[in-house]
Protein backbone atom coordinates (compact mmCIF):
# COMPACT_ATOMS: atom_id res chain seq x y z
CA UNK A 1 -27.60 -23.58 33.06
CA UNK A 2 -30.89 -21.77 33.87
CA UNK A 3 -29.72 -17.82 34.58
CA UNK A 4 -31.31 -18.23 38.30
CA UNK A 5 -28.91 -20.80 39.06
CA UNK A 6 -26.05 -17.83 39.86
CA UNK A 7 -26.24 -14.37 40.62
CA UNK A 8 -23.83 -11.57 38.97
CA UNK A 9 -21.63 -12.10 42.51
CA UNK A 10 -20.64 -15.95 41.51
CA UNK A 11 -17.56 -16.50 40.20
CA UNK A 12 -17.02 -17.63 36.53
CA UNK A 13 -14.29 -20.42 38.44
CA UNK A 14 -17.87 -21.75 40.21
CA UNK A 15 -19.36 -21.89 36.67
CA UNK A 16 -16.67 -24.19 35.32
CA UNK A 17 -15.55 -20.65 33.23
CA UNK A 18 -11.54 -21.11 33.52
CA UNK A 19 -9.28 -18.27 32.70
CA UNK A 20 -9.00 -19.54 28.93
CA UNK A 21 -12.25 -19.70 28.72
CA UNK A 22 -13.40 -16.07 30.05
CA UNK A 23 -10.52 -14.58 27.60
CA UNK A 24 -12.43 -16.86 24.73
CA UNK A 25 -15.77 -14.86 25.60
CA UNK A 26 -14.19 -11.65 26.37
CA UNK A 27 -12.80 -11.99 22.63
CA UNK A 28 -16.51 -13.55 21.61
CA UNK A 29 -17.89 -10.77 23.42
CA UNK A 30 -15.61 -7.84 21.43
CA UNK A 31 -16.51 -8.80 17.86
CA UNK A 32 -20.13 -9.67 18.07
CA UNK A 33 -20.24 -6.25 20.04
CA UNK A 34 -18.21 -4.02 18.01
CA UNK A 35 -15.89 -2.92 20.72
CA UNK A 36 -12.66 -3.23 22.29
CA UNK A 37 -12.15 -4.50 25.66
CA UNK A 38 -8.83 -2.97 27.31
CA UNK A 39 -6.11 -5.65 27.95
CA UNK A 40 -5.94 -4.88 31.78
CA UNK A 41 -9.61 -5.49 31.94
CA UNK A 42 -9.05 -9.07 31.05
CA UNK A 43 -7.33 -10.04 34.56
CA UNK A 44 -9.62 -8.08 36.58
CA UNK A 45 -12.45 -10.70 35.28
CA UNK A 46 -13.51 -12.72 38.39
CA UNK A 47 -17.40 -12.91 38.05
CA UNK A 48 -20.19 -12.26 35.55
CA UNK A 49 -20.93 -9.13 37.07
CA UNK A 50 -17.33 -7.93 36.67
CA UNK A 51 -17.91 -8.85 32.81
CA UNK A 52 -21.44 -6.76 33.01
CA UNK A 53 -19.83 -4.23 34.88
CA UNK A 54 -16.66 -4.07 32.35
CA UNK A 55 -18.58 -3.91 28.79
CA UNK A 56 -21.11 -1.03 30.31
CA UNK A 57 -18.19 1.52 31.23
CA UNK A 58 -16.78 0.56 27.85
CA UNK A 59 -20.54 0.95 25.74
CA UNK A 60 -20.76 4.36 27.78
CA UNK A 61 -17.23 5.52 27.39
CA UNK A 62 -18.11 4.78 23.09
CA UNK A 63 -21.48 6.14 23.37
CA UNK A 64 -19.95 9.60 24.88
CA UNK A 65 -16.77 9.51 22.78
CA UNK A 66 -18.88 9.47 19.57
């Protein structure tokens, strides 16, 4: 899917992302980035954005904390 298809506002749901799925890249997401993603953040995950807004307080939170 070409990334001007959606915007950061659509929901993963409209993507055909299920809530398996989004844990499956959340977890994806964690080891190719080093990091660990709180397990509260996981149900808060409605939209790309959320995910892009999620993994940026966590890289800043690391960046400051080390």
């Amino acid at each position: 899917m070409p990334s001007d298809a959606f915007s950061l506002e659509t929901p993963l749901e409209e993507l055909g992302i299920d809530s398996l799925k989004a844990i499956t890249i959340l977890y994806e997401l964690e080891d190719r980035l080093d990091i660990e993603i709180p397990n509260e953040v996981f149900d808060s995950i409605k939209s790309v954005g959320n995910i892009v807004q999620q993994l940026q307080q966590i890289t800043t939170s690391s960046d400051t904390a080390g």
